[in-house]
PDB file of N, CA and C in Angstrom:
ATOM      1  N   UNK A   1     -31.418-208.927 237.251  1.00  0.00           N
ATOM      2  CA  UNK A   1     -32.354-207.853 237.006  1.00  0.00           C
ATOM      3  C   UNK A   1     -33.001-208.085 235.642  1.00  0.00           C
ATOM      4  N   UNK A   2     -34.668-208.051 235.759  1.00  0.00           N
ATOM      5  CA  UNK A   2     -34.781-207.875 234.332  1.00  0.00           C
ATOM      6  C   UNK A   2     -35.607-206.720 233.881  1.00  0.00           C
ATOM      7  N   UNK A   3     -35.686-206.639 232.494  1.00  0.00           N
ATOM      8  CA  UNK A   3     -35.918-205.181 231.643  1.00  0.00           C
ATOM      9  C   UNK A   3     -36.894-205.702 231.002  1.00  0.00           C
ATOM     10  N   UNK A   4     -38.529-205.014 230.993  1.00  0.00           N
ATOM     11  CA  UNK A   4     -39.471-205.375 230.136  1.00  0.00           C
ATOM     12  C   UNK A   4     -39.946-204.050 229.702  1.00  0.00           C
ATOM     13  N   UNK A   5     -40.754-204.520 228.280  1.00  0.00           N
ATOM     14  CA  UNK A   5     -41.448-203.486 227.802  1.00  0.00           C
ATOM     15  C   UNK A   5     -42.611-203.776 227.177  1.00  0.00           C
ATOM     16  N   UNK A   6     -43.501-202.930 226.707  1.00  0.00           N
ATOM     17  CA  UNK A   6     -44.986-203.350 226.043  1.00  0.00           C
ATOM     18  C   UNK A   6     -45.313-201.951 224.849  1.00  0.00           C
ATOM     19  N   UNK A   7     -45.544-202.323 224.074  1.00  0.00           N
ATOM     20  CA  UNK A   7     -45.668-201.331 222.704  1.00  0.00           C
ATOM     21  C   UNK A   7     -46.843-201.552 222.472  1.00  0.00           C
ATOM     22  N   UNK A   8     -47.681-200.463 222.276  1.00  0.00           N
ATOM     23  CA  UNK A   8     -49.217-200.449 222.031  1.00  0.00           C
ATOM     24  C   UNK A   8     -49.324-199.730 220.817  1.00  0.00           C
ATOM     25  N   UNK A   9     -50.537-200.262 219.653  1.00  0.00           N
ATOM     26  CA  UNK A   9     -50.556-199.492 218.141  1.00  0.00           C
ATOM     27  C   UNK A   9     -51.939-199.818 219.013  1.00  0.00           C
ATOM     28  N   UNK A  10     -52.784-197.953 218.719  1.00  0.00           N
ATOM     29  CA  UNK A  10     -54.153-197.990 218.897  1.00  0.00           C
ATOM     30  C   UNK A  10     -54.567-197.154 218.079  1.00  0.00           C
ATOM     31  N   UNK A  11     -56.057-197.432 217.936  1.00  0.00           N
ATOM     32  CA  UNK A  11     -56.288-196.883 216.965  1.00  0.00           C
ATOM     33  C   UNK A  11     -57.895-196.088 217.590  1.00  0.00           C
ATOM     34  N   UNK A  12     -57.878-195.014 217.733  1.00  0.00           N
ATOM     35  CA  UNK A  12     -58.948-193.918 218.474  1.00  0.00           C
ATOM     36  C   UNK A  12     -60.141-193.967 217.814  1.00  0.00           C
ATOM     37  N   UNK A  13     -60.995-193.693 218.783  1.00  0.00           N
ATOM     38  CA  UNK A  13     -62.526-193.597 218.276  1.00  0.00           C
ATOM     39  C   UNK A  13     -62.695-192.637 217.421  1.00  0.00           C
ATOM     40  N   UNK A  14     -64.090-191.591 217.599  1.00  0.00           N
ATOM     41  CA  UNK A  14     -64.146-190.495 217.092  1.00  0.00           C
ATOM     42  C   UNK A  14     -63.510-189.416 217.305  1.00  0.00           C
ATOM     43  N   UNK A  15     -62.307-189.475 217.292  1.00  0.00           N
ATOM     44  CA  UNK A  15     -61.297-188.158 216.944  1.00  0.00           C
ATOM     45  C   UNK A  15     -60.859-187.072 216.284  1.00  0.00           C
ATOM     46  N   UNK A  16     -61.295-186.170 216.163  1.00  0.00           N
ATOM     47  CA  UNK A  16     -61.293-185.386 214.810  1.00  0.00           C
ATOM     48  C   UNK A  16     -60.115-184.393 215.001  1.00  0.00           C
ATOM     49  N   UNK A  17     -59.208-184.296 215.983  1.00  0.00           N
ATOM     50  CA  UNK A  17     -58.081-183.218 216.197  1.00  0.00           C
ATOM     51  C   UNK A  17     -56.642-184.048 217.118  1.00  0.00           C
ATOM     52  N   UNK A  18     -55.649-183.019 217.067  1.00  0.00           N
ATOM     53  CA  UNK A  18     -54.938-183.920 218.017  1.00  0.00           C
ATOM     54  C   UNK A  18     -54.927-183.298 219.432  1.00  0.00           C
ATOM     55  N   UNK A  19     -55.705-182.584 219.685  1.00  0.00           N
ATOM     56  CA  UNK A  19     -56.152-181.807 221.025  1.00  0.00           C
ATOM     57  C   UNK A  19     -57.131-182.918 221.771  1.00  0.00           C
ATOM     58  N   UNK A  20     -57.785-183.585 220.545  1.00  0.00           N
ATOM     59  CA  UNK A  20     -58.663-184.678 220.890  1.00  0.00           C
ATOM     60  C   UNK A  20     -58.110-185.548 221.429  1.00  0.00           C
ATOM     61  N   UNK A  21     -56.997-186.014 220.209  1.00  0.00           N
ATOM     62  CA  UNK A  21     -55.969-187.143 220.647  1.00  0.00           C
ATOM     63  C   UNK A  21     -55.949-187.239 222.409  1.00  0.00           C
ATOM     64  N   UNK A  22     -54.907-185.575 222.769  1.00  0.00           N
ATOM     65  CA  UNK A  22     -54.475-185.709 223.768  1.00  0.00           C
ATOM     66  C   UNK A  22     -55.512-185.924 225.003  1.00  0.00           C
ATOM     67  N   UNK A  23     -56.355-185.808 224.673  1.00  0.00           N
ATOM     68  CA  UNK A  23     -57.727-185.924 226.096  1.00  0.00           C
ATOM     69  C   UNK A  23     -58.102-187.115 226.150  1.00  0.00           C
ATOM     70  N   UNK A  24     -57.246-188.092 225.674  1.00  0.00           N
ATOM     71  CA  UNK A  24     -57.645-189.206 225.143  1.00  0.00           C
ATOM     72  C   UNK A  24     -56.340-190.202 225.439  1.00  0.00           C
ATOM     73  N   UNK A  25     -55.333-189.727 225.123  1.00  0.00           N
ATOM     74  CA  UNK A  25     -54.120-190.485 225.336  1.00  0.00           C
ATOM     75  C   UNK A  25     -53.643-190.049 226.970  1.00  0.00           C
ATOM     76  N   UNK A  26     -53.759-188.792 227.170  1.00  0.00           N
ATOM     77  CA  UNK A  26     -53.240-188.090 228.456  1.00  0.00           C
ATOM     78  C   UNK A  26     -53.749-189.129 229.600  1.00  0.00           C
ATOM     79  N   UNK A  27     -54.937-189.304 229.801  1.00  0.00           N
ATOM     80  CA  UNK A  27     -55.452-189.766 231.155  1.00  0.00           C
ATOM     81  C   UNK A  27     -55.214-191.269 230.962  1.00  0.00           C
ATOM     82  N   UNK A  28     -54.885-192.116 229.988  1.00  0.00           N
ATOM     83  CA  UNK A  28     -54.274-193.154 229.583  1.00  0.00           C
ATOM     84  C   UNK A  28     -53.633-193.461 230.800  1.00  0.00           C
ATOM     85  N   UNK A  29     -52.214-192.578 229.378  1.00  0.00           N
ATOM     86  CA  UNK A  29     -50.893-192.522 230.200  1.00  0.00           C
ATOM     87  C   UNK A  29     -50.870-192.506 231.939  1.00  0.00           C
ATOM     88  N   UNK A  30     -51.743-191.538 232.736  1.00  0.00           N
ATOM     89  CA  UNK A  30     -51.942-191.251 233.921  1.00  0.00           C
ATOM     90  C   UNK A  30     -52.128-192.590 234.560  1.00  0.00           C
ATOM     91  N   UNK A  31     -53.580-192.913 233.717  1.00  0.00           N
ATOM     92  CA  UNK A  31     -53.637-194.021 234.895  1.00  0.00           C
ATOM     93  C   UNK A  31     -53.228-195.531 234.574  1.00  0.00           C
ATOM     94  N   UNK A  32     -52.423-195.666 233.634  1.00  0.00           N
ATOM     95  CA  UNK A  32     -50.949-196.741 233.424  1.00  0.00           C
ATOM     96  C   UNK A  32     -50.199-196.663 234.366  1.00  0.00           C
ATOM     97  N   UNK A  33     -49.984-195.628 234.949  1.00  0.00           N
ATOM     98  CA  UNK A  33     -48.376-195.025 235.552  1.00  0.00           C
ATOM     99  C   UNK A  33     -48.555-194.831 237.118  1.00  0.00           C
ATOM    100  N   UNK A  34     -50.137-194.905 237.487  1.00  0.00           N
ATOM    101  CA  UNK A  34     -51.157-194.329 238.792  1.00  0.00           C
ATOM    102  C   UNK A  34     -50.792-196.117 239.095  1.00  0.00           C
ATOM    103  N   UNK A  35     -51.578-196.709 238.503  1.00  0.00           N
ATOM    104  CA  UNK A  35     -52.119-198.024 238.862  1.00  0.00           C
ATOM    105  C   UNK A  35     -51.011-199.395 238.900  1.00  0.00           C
ATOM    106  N   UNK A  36     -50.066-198.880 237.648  1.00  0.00           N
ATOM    107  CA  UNK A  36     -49.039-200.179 237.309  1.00  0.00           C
ATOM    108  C   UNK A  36     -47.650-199.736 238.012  1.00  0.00           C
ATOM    109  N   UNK A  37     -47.409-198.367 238.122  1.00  0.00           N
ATOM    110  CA  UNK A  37     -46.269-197.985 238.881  1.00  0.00           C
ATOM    111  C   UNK A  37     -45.113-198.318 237.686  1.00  0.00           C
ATOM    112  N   UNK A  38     -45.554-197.977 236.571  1.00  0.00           N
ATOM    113  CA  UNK A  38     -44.542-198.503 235.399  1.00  0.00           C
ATOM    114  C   UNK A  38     -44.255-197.109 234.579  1.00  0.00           C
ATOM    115  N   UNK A  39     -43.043-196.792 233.947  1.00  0.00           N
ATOM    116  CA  UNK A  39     -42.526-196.071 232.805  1.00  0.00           C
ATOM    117  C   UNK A  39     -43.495-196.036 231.880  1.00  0.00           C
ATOM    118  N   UNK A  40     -44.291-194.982 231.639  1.00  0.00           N
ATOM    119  CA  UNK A  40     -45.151-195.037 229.831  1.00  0.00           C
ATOM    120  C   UNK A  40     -45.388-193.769 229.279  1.00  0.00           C
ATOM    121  N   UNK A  41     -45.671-193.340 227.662  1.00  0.00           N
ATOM    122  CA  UNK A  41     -45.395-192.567 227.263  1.00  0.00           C
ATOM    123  C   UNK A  41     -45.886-193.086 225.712  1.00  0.00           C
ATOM    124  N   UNK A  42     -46.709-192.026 225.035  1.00  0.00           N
ATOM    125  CA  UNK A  42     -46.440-191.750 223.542  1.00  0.00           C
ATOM    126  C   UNK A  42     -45.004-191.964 222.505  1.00  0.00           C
ATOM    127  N   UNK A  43     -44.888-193.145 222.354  1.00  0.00           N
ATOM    128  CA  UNK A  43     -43.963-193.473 221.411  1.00  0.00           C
ATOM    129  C   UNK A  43     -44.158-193.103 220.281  1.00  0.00           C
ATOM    130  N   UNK A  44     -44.998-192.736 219.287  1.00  0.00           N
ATOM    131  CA  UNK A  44     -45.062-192.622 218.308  1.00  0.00           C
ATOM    132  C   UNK A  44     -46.015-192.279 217.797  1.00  0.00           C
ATOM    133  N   UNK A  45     -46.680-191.995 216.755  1.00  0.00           N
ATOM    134  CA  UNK A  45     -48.218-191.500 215.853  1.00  0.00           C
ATOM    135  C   UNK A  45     -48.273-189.990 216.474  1.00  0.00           C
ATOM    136  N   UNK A  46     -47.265-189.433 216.450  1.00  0.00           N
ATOM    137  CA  UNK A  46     -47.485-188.059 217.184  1.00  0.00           C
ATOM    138  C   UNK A  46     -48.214-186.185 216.139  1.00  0.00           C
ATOM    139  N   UNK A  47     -47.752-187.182 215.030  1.00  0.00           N
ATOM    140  CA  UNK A  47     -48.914-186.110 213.898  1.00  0.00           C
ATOM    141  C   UNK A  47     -50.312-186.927 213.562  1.00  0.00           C
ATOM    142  N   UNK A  48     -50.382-188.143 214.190  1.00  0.00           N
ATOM    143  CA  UNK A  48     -51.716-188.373 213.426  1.00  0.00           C
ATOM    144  C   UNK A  48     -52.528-188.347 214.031  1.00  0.00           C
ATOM    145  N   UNK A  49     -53.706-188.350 214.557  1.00  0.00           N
ATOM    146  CA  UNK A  49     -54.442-187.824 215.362  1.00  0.00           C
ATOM    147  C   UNK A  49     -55.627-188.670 215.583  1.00  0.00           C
ATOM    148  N   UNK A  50     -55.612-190.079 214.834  1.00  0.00           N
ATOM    149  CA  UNK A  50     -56.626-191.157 214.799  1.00  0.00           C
ATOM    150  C   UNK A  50     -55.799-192.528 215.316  1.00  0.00           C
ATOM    151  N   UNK A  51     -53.991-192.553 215.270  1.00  0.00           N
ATOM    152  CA  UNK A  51     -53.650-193.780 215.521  1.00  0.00           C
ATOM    153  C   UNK A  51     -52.276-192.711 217.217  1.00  0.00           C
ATOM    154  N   UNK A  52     -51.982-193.964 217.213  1.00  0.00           N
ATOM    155  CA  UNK A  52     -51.105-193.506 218.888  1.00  0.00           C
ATOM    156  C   UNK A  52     -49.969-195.083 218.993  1.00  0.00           C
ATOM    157  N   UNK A  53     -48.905-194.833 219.019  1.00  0.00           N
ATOM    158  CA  UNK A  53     -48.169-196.351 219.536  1.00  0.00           C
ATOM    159  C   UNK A  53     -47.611-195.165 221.249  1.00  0.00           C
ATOM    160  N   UNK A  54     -48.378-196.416 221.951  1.00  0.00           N
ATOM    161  CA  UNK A  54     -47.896-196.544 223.320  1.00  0.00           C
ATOM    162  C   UNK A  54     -46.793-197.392 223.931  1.00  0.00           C
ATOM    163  N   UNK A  55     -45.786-196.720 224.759  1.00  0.00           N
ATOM    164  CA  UNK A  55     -45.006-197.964 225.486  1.00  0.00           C
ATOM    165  C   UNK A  55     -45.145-197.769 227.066  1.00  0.00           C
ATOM    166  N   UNK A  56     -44.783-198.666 227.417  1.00  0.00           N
ATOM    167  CA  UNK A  56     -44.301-198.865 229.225  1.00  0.00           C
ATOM    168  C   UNK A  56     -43.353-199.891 229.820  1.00  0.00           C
ATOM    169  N   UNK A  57     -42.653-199.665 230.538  1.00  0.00           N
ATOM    170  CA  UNK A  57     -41.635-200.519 230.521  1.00  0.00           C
ATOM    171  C   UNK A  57     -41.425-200.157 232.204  1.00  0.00           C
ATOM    172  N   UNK A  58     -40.839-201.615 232.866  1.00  0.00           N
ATOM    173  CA  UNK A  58     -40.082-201.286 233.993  1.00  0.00           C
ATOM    174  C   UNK A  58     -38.843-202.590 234.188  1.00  0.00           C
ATOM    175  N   UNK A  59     -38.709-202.282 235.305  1.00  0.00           N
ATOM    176  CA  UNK A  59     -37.384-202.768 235.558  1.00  0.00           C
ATOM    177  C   UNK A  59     -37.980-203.493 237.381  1.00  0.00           C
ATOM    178  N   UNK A  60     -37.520-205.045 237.179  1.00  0.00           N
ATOM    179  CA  UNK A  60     -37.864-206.070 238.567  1.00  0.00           C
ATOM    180  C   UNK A  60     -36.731-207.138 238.605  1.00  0.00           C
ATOM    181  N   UNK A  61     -37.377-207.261 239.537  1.00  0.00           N
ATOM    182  CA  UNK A  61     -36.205-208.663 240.449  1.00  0.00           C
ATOM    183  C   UNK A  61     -36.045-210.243 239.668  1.00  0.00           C
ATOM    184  N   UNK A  62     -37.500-210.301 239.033  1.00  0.00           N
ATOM    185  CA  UNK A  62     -37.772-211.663 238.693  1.00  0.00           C
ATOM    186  C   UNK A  62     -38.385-211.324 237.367  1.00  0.00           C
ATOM    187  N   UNK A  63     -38.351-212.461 236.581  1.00  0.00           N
ATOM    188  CA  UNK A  63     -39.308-212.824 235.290  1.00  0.00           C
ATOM    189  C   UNK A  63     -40.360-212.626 235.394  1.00  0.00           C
ATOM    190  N   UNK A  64     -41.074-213.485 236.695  1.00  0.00           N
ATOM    191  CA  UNK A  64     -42.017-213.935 236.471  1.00  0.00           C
ATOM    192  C   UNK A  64     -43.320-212.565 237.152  1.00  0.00           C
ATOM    193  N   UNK A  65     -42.664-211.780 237.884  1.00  0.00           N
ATOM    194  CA  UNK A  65     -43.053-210.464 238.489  1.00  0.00           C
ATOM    195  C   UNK A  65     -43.473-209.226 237.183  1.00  0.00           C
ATOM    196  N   UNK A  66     -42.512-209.066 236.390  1.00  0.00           N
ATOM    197  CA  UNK A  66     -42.261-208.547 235.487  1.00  0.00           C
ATOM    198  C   UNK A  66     -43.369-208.693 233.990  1.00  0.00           C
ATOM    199  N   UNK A  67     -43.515-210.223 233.781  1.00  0.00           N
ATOM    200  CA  UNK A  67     -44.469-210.901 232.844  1.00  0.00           C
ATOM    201  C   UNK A  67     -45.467-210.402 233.490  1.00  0.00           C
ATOM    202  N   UNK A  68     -46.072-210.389 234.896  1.00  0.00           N
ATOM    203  CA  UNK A  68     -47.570-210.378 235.170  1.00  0.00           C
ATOM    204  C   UNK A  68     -47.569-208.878 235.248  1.00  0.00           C
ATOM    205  N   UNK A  69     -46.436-208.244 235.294  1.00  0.00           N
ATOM    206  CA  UNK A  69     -47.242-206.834 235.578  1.00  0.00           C
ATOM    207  C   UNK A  69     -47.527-206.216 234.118  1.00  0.00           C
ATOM    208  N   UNK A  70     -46.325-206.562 233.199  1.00  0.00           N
ATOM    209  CA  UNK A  70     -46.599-206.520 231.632  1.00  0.00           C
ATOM    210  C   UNK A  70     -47.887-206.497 231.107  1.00  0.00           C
ATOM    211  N   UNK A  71     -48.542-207.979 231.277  1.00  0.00           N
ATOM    212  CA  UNK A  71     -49.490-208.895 231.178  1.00  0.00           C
ATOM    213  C   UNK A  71     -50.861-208.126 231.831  1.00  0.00           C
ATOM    214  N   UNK A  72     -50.431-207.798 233.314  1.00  0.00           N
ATOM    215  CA  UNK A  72     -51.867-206.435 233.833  1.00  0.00           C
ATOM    216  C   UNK A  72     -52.277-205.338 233.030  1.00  0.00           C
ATOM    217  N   UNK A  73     -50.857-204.793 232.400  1.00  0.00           N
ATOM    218  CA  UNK A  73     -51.047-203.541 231.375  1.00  0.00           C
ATOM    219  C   UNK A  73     -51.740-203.937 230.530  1.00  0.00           C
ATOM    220  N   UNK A  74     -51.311-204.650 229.546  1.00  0.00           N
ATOM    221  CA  UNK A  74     -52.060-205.243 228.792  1.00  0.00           C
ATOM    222  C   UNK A  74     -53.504-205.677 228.385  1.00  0.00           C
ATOM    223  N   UNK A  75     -53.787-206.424 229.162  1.00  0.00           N
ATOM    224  CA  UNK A  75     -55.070-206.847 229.345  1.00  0.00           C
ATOM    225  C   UNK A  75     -55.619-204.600 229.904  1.00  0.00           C
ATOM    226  N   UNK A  76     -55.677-204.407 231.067  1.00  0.00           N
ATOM    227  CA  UNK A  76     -56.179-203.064 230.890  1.00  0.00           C
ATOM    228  C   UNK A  76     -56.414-201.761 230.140  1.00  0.00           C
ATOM    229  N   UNK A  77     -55.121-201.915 229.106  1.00  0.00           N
ATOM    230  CA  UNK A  77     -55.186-201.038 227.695  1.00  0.00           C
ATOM    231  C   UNK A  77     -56.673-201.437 226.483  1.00  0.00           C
ATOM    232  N   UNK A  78     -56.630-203.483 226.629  1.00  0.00           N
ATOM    233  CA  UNK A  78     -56.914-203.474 225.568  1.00  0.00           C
ATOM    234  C   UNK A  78     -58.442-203.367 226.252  1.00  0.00           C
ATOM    235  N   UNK A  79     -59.065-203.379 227.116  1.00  0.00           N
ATOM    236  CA  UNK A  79     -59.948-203.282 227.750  1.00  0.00           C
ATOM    237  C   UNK A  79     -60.506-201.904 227.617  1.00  0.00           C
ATOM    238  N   UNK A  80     -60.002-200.995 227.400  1.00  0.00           N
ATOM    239  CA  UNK A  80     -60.929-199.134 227.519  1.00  0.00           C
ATOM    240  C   UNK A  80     -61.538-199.492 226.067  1.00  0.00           C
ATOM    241  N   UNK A  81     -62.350-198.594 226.595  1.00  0.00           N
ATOM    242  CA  UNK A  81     -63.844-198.512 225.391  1.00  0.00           C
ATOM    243  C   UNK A  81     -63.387-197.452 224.351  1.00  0.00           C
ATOM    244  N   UNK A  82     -62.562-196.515 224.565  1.00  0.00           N
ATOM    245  CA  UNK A  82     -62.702-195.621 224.113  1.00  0.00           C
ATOM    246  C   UNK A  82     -61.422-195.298 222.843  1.00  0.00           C
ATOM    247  N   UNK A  83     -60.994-196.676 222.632  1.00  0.00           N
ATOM    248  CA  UNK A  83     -60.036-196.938 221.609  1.00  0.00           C
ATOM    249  C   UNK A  83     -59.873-198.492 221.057  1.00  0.00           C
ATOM    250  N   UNK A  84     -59.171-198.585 220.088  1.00  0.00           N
ATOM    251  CA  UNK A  84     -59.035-200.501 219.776  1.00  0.00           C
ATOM    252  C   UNK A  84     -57.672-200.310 219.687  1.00  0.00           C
ATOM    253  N   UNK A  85     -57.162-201.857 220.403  1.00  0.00           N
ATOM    254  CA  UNK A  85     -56.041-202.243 220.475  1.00  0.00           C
ATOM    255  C   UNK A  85     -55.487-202.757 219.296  1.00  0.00           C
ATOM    256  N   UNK A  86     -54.866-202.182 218.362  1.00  0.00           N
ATOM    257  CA  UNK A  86     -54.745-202.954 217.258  1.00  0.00           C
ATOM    258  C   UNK A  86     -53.515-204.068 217.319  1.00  0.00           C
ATOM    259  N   UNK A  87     -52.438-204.103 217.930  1.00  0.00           N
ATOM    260  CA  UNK A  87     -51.146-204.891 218.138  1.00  0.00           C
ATOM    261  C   UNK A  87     -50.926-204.262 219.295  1.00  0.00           C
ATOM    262  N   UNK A  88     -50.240-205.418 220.191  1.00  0.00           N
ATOM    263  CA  UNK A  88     -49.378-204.915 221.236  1.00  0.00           C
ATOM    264  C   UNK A  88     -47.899-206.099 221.015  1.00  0.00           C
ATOM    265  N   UNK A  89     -47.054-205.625 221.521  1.00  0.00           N
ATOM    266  CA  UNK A  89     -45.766-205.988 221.494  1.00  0.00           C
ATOM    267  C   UNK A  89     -44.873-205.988 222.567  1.00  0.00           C
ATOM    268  N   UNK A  90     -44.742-207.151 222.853  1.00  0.00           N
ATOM    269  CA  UNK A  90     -43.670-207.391 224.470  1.00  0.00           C
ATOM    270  C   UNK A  90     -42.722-207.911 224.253  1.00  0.00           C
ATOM    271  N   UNK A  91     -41.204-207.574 224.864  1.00  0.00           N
ATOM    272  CA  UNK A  91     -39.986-207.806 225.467  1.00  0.00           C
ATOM    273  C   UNK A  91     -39.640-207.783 226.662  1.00  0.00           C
ATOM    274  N   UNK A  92     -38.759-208.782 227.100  1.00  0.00           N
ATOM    275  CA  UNK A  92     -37.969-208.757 228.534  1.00  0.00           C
ATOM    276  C   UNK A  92     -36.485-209.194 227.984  1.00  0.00           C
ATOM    277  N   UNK A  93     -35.911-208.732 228.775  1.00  0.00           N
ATOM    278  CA  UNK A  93     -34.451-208.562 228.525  1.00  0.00           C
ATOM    279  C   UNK A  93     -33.476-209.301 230.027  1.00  0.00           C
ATOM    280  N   UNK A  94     -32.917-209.847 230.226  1.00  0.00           N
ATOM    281  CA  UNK A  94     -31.937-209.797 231.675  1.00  0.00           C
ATOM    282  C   UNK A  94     -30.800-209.307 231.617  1.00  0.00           C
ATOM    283  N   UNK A  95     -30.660-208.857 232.760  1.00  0.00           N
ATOM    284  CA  UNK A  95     -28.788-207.907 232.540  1.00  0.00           C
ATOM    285  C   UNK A  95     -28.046-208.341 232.055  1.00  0.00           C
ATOM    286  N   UNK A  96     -28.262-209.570 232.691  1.00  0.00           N
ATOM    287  CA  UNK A  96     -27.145-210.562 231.595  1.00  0.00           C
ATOM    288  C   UNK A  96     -26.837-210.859 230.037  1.00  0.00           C
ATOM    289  N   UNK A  97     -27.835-210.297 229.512  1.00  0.00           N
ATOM    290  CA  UNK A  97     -27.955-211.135 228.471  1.00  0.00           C
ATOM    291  C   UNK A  97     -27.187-210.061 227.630  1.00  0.00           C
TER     292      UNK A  97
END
């Protein structure tokens, strides 16, 4: 079994509140979770209202299943217009290890 994850530091457009934030991070999250069928959620930047660290993580059969679905997130986060990807950050783990 293996265990992956992906950590997103973004950094928001014109944001001026964190009500903003959330109209902004919310439908994110949605359609990460709609489309990739993966664990994700606001990790962090939760008072600031211009930056956001995102994660998502799931759990597969294979490496190599796991890397590409990682790898789909990825590429689709850093892709929306409506924020910049400043770092992203990936791990995989095996039970074993």
């Amino acid at each position: 079994m293996w265990i992956g994850w992906i950590e997103f530091d973004i950094l928001l457009g014109d944001v001026q509140s964190l009500k903003e934030k959330r109209s902004v991070i919310r439908p994110l999250l949605a359609e990460v979770k709609r489309r990739f069928d993966v664990s994700v959620a606001e990790v962090g930047g939760h008072e600031q209202y211009r930056r956001s660290q995102v994660g998502a993580g799931l759990v597969a059969a294979d490496r190599a299943h796991l890397m590409e679905v990682l790898t789909a997130v990825e590429r689709f986060v850093a892709n929306r217009p409506e924020f910049e990807l400043l770092s992203s950050r990936q791990r995989e783990l095996h039970s074993e290890d």
